[in-house]
N, C-alpha and C. Protein backbone atom coordinates (compact mmCIF):
# COMPACT_ATOMS: atom_id res chain seq x y z
N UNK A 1 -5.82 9.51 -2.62
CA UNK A 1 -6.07 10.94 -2.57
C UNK A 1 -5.12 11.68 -1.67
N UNK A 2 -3.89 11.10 -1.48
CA UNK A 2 -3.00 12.22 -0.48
C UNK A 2 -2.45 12.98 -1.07
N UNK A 3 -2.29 14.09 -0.33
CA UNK A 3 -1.57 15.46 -0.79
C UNK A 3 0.32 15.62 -0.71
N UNK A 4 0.83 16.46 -1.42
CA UNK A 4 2.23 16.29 -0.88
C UNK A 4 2.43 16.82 0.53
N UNK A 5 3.38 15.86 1.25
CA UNK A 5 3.33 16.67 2.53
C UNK A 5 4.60 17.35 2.78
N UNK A 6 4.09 18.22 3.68
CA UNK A 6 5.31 19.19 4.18
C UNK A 6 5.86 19.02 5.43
N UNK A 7 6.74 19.64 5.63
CA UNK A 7 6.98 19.81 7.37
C UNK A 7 5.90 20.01 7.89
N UNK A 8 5.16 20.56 7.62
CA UNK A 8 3.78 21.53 8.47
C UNK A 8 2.65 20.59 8.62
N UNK A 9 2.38 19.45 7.60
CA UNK A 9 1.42 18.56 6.88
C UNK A 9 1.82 17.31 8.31
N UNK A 10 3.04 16.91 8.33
CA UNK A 10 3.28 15.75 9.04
C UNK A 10 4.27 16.04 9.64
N UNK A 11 4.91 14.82 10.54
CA UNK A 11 5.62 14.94 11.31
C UNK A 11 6.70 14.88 10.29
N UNK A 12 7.79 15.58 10.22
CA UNK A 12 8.87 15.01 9.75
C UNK A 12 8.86 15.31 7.78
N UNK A 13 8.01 15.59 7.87
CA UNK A 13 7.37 15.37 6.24
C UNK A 13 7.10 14.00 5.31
N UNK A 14 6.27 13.04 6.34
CA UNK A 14 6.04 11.40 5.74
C UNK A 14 4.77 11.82 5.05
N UNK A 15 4.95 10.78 4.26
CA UNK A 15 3.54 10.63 3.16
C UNK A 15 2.64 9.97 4.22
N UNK A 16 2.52 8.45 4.93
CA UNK A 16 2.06 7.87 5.74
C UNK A 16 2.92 7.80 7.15
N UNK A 17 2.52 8.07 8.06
CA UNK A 17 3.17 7.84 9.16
C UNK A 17 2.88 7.53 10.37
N UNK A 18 3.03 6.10 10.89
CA UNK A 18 2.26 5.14 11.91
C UNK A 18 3.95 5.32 12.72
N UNK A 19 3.39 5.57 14.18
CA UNK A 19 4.19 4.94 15.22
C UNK A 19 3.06 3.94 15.89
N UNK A 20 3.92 3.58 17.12
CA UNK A 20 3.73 2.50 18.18
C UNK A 20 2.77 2.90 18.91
N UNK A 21 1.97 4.28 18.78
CA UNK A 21 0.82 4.73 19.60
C UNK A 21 -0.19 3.86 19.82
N UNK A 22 -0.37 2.78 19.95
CA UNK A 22 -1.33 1.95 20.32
C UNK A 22 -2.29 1.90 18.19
N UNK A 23 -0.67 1.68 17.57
CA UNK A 23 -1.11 1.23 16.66
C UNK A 23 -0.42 -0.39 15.74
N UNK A 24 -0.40 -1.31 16.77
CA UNK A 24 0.20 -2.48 16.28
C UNK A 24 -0.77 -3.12 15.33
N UNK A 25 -0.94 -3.97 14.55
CA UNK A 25 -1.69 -4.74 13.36
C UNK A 25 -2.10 -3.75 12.56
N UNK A 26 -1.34 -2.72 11.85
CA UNK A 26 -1.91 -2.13 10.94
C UNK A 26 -1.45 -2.74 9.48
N UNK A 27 -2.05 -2.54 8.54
CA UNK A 27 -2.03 -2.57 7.25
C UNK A 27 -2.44 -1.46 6.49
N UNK A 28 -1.03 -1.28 5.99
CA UNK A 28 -1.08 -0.42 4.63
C UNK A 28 -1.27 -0.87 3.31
N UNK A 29 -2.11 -0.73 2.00
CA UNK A 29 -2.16 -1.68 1.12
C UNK A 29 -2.69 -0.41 -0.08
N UNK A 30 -2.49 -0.84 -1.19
CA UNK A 30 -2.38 0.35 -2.68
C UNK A 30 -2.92 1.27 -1.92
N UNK A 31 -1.70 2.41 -1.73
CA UNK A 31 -1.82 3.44 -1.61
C UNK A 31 -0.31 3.94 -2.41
N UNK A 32 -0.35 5.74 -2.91
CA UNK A 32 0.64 5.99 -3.34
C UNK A 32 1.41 7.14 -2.47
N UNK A 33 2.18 7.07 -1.88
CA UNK A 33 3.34 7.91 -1.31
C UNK A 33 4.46 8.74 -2.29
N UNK A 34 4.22 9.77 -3.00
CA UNK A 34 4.95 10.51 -3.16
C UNK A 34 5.20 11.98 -3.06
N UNK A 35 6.22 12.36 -3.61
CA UNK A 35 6.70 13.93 -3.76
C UNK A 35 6.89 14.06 -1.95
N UNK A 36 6.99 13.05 -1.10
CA UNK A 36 7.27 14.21 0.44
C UNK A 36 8.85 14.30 0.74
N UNK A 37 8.25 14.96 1.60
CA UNK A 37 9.89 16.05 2.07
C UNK A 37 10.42 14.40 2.34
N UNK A 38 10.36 13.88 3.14
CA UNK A 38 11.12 12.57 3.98
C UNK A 38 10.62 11.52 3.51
N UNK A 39 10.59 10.73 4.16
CA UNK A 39 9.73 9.46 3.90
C UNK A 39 8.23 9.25 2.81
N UNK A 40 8.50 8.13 2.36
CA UNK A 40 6.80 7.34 1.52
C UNK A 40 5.89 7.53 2.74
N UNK A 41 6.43 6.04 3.00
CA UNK A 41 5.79 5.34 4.40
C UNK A 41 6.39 4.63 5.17
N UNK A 42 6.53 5.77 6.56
CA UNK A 42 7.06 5.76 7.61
C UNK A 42 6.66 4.35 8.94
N UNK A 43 7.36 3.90 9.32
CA UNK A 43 6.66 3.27 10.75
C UNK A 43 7.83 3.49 11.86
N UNK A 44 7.55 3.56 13.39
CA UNK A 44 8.91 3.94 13.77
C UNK A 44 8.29 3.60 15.06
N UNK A 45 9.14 3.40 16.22
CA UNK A 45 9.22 3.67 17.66
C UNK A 45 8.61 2.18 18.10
N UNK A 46 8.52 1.05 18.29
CA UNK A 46 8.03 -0.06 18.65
C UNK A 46 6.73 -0.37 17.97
N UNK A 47 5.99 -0.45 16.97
CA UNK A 47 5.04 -1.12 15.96
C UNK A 47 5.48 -2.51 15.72
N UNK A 48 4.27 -3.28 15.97
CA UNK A 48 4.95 -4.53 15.45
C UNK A 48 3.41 -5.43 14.34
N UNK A 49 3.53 -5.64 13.88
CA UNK A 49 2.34 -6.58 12.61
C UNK A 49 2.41 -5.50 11.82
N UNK A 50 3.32 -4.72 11.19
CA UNK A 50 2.96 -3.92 10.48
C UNK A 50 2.87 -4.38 8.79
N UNK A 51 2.16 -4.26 8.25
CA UNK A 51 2.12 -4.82 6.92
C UNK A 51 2.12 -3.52 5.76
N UNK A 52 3.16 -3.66 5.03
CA UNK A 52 3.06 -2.69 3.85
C UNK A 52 2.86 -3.54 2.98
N UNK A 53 1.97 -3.43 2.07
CA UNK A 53 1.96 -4.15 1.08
C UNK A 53 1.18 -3.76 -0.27
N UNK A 54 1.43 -3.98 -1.59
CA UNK A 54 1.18 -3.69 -3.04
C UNK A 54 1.08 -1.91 -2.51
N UNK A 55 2.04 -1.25 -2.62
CA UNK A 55 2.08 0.39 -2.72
C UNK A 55 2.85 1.01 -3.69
N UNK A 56 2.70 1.91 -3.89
CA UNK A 56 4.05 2.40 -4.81
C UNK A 56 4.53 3.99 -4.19
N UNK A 57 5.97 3.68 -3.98
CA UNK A 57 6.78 4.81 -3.23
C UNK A 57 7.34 5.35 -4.43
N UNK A 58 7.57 7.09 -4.20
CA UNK A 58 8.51 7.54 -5.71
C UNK A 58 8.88 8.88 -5.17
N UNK A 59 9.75 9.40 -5.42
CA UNK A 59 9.97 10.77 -5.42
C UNK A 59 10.01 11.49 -4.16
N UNK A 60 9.91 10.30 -3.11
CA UNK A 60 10.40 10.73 -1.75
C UNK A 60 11.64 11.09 -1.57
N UNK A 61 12.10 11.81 -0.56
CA UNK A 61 13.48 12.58 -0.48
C UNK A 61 14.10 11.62 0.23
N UNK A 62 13.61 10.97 1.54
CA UNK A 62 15.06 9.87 2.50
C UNK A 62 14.10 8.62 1.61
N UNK A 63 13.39 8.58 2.12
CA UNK A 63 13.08 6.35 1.56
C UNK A 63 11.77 6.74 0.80
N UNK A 64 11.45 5.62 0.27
CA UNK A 64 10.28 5.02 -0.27
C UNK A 64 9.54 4.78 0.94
N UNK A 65 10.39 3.59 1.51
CA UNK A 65 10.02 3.19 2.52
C UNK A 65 10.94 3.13 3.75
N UNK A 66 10.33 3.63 5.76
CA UNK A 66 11.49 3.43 6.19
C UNK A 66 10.91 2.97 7.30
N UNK A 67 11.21 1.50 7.66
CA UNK A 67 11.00 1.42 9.38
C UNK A 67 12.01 1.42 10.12
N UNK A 68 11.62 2.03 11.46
CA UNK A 68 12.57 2.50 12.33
C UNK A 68 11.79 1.78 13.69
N UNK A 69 12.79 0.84 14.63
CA UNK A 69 12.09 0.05 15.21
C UNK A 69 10.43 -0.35 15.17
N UNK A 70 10.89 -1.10 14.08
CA UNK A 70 10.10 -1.85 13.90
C UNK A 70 9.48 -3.43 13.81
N UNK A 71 8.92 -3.82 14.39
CA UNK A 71 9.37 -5.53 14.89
C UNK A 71 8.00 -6.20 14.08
N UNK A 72 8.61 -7.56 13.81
CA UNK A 72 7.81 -8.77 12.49
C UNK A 72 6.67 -8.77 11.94
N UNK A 73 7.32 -7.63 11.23
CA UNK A 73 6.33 -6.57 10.10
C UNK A 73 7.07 -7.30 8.78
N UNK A 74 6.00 -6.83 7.84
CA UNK A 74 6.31 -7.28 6.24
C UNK A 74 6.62 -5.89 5.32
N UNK A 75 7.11 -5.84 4.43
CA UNK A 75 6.98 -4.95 3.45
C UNK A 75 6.89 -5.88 2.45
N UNK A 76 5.66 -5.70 1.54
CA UNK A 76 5.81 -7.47 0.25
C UNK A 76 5.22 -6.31 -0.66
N UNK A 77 5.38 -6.96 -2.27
CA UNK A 77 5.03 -6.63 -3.46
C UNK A 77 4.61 -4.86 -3.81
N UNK A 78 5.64 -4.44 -3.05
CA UNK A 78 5.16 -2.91 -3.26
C UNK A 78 6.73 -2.53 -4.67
N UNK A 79 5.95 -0.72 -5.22
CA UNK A 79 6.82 -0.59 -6.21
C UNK A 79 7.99 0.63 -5.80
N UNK A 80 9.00 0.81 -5.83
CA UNK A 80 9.41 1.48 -4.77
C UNK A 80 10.36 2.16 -5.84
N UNK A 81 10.40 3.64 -6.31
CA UNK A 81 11.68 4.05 -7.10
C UNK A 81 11.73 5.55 -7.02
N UNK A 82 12.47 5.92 -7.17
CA UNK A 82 13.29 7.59 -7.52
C UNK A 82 12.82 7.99 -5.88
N UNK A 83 13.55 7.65 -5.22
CA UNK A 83 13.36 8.49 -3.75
C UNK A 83 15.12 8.52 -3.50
N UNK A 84 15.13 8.39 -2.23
CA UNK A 84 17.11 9.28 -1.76
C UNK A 84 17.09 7.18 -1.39
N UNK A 85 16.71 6.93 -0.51
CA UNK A 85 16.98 5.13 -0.42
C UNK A 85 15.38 4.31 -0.81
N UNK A 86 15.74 3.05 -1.67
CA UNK A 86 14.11 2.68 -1.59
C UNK A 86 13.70 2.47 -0.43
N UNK A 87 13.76 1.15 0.26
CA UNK A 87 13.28 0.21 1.42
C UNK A 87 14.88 0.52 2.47
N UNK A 88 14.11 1.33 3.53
CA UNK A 88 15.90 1.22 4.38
C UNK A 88 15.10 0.96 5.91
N UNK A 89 15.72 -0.13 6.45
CA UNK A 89 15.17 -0.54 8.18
C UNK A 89 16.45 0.04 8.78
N UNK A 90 16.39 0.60 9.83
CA UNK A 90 17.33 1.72 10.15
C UNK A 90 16.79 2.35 11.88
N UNK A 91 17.79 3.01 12.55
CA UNK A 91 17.54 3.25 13.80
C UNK A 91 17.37 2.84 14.78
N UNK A 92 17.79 1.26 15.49
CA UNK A 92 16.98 1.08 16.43
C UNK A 92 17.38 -0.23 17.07
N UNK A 93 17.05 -0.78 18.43
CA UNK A 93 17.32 -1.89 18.83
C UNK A 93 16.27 -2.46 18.58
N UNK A 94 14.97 -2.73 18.37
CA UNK A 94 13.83 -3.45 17.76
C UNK A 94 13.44 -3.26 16.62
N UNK A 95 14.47 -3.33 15.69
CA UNK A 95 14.11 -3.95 14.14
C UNK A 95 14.62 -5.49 14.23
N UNK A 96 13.46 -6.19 14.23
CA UNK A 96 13.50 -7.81 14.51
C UNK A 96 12.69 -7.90 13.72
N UNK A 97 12.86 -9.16 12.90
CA UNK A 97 12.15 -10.28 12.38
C UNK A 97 11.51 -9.56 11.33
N UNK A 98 11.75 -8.81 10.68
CA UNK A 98 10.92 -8.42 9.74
C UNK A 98 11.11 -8.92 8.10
N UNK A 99 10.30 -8.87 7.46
CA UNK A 99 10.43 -9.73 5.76
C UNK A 99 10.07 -8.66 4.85
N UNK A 100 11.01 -8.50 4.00
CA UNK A 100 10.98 -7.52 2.78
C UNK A 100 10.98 -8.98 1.40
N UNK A 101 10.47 -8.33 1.17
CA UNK A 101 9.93 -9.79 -0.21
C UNK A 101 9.41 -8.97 -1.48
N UNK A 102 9.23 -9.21 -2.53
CA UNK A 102 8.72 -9.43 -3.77
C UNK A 102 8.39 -7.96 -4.14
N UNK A 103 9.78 -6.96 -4.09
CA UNK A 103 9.18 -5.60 -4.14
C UNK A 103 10.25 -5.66 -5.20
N UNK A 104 9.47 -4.40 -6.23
CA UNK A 104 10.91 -3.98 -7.23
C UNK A 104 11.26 -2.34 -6.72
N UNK A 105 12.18 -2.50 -6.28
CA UNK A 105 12.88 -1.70 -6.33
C UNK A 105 14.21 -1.07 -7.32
N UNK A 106 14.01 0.83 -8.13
CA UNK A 106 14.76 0.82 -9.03
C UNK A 106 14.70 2.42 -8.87
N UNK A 107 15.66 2.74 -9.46
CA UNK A 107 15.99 4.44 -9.39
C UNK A 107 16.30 5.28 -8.56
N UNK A 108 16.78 4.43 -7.03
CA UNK A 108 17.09 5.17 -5.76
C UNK A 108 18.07 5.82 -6.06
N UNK A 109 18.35 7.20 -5.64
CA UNK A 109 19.20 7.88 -5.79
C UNK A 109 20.05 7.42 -4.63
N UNK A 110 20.30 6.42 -3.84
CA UNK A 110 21.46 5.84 -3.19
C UNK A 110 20.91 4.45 -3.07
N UNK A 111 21.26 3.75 -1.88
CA UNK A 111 20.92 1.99 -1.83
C UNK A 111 18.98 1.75 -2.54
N UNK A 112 18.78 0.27 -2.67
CA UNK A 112 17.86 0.20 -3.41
C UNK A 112 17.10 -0.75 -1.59
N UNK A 113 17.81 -1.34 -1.13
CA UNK A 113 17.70 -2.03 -0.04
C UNK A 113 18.70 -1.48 1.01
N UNK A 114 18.19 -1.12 2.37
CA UNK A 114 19.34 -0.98 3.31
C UNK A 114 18.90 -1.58 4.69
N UNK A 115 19.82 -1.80 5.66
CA UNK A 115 19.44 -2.39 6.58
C UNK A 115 20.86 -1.22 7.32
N UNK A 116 20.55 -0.51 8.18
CA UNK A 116 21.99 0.60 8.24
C UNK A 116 21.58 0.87 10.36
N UNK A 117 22.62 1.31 10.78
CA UNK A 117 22.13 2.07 12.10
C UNK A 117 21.27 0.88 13.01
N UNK A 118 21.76 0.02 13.50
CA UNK A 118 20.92 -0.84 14.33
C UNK A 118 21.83 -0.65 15.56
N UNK A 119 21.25 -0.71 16.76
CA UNK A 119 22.48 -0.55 18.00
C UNK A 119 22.87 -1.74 18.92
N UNK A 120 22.68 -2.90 18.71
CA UNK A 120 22.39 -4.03 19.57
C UNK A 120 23.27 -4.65 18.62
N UNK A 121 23.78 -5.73 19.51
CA UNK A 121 24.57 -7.24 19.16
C UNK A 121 23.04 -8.46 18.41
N UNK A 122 22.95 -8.62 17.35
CA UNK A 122 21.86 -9.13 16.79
C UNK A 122 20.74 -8.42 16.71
N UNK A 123 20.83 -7.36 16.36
CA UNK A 123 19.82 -6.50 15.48
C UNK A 123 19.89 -7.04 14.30
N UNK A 124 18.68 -6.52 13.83
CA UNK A 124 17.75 -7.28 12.73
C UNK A 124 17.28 -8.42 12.82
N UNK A 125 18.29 -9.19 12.60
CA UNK A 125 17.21 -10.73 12.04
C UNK A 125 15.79 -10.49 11.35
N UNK A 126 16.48 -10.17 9.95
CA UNK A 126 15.20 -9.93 8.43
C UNK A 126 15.45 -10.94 7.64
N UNK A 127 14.55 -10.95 6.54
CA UNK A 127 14.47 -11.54 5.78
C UNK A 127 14.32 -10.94 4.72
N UNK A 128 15.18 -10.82 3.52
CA UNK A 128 14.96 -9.71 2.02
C UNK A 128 15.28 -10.96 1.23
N UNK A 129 14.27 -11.38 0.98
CA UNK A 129 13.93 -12.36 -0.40
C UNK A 129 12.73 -12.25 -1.41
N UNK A 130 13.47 -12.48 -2.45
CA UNK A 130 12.77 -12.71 -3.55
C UNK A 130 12.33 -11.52 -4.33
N UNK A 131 13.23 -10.05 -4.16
CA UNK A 131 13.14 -8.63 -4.29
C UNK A 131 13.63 -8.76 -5.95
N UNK A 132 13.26 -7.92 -7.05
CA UNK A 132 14.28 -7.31 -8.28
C UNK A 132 14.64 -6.13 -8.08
N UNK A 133 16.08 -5.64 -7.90
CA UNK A 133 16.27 -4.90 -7.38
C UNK A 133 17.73 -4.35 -8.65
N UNK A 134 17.24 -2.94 -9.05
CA UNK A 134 18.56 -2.39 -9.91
C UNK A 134 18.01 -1.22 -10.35
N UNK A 135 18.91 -0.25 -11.13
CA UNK A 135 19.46 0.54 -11.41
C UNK A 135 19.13 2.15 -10.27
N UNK A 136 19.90 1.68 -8.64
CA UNK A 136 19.96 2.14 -8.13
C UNK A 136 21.44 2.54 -7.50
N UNK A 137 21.43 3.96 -7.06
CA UNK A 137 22.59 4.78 -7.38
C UNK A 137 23.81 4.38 -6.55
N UNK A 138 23.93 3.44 -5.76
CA UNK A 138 24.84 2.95 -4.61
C UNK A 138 24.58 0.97 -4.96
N UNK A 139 24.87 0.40 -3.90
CA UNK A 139 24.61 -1.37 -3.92
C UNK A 139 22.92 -1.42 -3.51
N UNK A 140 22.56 -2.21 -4.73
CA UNK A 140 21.01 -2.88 -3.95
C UNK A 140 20.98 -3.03 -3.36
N UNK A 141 21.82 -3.85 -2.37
CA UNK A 141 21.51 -4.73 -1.04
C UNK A 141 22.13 -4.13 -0.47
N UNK A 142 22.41 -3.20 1.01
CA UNK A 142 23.26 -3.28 1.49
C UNK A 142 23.21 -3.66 3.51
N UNK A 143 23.64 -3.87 4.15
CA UNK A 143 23.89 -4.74 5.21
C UNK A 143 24.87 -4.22 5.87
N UNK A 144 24.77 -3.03 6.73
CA UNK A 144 25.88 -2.12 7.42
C UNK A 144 26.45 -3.51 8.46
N UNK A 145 27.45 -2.60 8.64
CA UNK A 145 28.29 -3.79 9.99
C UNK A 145 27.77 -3.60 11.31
N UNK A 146 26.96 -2.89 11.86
CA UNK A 146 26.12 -3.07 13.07
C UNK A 146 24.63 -3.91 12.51
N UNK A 147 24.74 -4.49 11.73
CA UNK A 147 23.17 -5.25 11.57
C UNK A 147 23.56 -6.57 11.02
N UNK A 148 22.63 -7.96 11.53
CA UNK A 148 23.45 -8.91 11.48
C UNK A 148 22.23 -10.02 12.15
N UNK A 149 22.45 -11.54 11.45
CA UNK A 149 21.56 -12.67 11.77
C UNK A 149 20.70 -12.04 10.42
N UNK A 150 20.71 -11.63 9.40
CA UNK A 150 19.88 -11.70 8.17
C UNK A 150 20.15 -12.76 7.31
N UNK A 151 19.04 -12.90 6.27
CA UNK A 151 19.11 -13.83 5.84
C UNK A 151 18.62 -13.16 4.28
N UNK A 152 19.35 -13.01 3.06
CA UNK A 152 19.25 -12.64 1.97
C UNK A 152 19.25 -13.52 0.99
N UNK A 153 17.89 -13.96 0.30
CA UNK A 153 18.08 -15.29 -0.47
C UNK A 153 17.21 -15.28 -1.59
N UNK A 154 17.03 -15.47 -2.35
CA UNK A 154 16.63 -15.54 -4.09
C UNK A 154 15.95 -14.41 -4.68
N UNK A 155 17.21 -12.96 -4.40
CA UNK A 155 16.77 -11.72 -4.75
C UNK A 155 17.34 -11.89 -6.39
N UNK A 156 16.86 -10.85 -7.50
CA UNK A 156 17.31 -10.54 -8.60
C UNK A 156 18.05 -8.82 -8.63
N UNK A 157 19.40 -9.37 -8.68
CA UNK A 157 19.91 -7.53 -8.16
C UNK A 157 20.86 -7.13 -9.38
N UNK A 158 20.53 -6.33 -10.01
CA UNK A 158 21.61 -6.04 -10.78
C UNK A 158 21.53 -4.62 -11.69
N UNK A 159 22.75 -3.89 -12.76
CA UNK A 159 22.73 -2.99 -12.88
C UNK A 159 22.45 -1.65 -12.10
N UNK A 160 23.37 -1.88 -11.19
CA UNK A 160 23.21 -0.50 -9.70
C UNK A 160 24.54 -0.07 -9.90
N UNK A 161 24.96 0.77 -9.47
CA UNK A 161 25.98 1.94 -9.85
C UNK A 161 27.60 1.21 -10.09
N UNK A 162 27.89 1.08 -11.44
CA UNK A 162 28.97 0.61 -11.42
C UNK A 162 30.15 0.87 -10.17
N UNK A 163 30.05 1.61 -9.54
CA UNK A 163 31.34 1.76 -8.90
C UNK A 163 30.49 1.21 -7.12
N UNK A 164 29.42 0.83 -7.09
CA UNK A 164 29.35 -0.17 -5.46
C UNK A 164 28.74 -1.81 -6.45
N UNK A 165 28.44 -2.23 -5.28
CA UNK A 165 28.18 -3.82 -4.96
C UNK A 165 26.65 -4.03 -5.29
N UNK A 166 26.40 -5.25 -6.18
CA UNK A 166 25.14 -5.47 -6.34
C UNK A 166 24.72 -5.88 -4.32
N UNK A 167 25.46 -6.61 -3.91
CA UNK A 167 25.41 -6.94 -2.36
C UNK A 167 26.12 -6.39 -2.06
N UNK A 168 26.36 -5.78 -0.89
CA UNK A 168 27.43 -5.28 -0.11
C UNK A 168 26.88 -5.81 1.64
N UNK A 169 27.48 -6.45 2.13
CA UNK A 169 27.21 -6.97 3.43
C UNK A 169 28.59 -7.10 3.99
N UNK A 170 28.56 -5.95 5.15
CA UNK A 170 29.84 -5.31 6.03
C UNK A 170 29.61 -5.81 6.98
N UNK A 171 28.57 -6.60 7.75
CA UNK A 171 28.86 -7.71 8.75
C UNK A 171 28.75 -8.79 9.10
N UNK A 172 28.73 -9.81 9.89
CA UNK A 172 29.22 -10.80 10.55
C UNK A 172 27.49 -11.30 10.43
N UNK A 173 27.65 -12.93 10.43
CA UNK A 173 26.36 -13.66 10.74
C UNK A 173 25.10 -13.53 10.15
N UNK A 174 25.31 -13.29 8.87
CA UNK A 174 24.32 -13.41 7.86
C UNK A 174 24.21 -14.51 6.95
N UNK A 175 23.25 -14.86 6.68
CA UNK A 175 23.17 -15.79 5.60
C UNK A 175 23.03 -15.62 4.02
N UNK A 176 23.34 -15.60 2.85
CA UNK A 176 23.08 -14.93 1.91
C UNK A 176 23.60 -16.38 0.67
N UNK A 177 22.09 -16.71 0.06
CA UNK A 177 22.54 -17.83 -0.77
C UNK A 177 21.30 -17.08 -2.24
N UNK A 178 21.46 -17.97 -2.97
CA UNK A 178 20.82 -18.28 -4.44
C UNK A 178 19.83 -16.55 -4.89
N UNK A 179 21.22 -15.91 -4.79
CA UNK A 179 20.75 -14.16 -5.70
C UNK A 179 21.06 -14.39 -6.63
């Protein structure tokens, strides 16, 4: 039953939006996030057990989905399409350990997966396996050169904008086998 939100509605204009306020072990589960100004479903500022899981993101303007320090949280089996990025972990020196798994992601009007903006020497350390991920407007996967120690392994990625990378991974110390 959520409404579209606005600037005025939420912070920022998120469909869902959990910080670190003395809200660690939350779970998000079928709910639908669309039409907002910014974000699906937001998590940001030190949260950690955060669980997204079976949702469907669409028609959001920045992500489907976006955590922003956010530490060994899941995003699993959610449906994630037509927003500006699907799933993007982004902002922060505590995006650690987190697992993106078994989501389809398709129709992003830029990356379908991002991992972008981390500020630390071994930021991240995620896990994005086992995702189908395509016909999104930039590379499915992508893996800026400040984010690094990931591990990308038996995703299905393909048909994303002829002119980028089904993967694109711009830095150092990742692992990336059987896509």
């Amino acid at each position: 039953g959520q409404q579209q939100a606005t600037d005025r509605d939420a912070p920022y204009g998120h469909g869902l939006y959990v910080t670190a306020r003395d809200n660690d072990n939350v779970l998000v589960k079928g709910c639908i996030a669309r039409n907002n100004y910014s974000a699906g479903i937001h998590g940001e500022d030190g949260i950690s057990n955060y669980a997204v899981i079976e949702n469907e993101c669409y028609g959001n303007g920045s992500a489907g989905i976006w955590f922003a320090e956010v530490d060994s949280s899941v995003i699993k089996r959610n449906e994630v399409h037509h927003n500006g990025v699907g799933i993007s972990i982004s902002q922060g020196e505590r995006n650690h350990h987190n697992l993106v798994c078994e989501n389809d992601v398709y129709d992003n009007t830029y990356h379908g997966i991002a991992l972008i903006r981390q500020y630390g020497p071994g930021d991240s350390s995620c896990s994005i396996l086992s995702n189908r991920i395509w016909n999104n407007g930039q590379s499915g996967i992508y893996i800026e050169n400040t984010a690094s120690s990931n591990l990308v392994a038996f995703n299905l990625v393909y048909d994303n904008d002829a002119q980028q990378d089904g993967i694109n991974i711009a830095s150092t110390g990742n692992t990336v086998i059987s896509n």
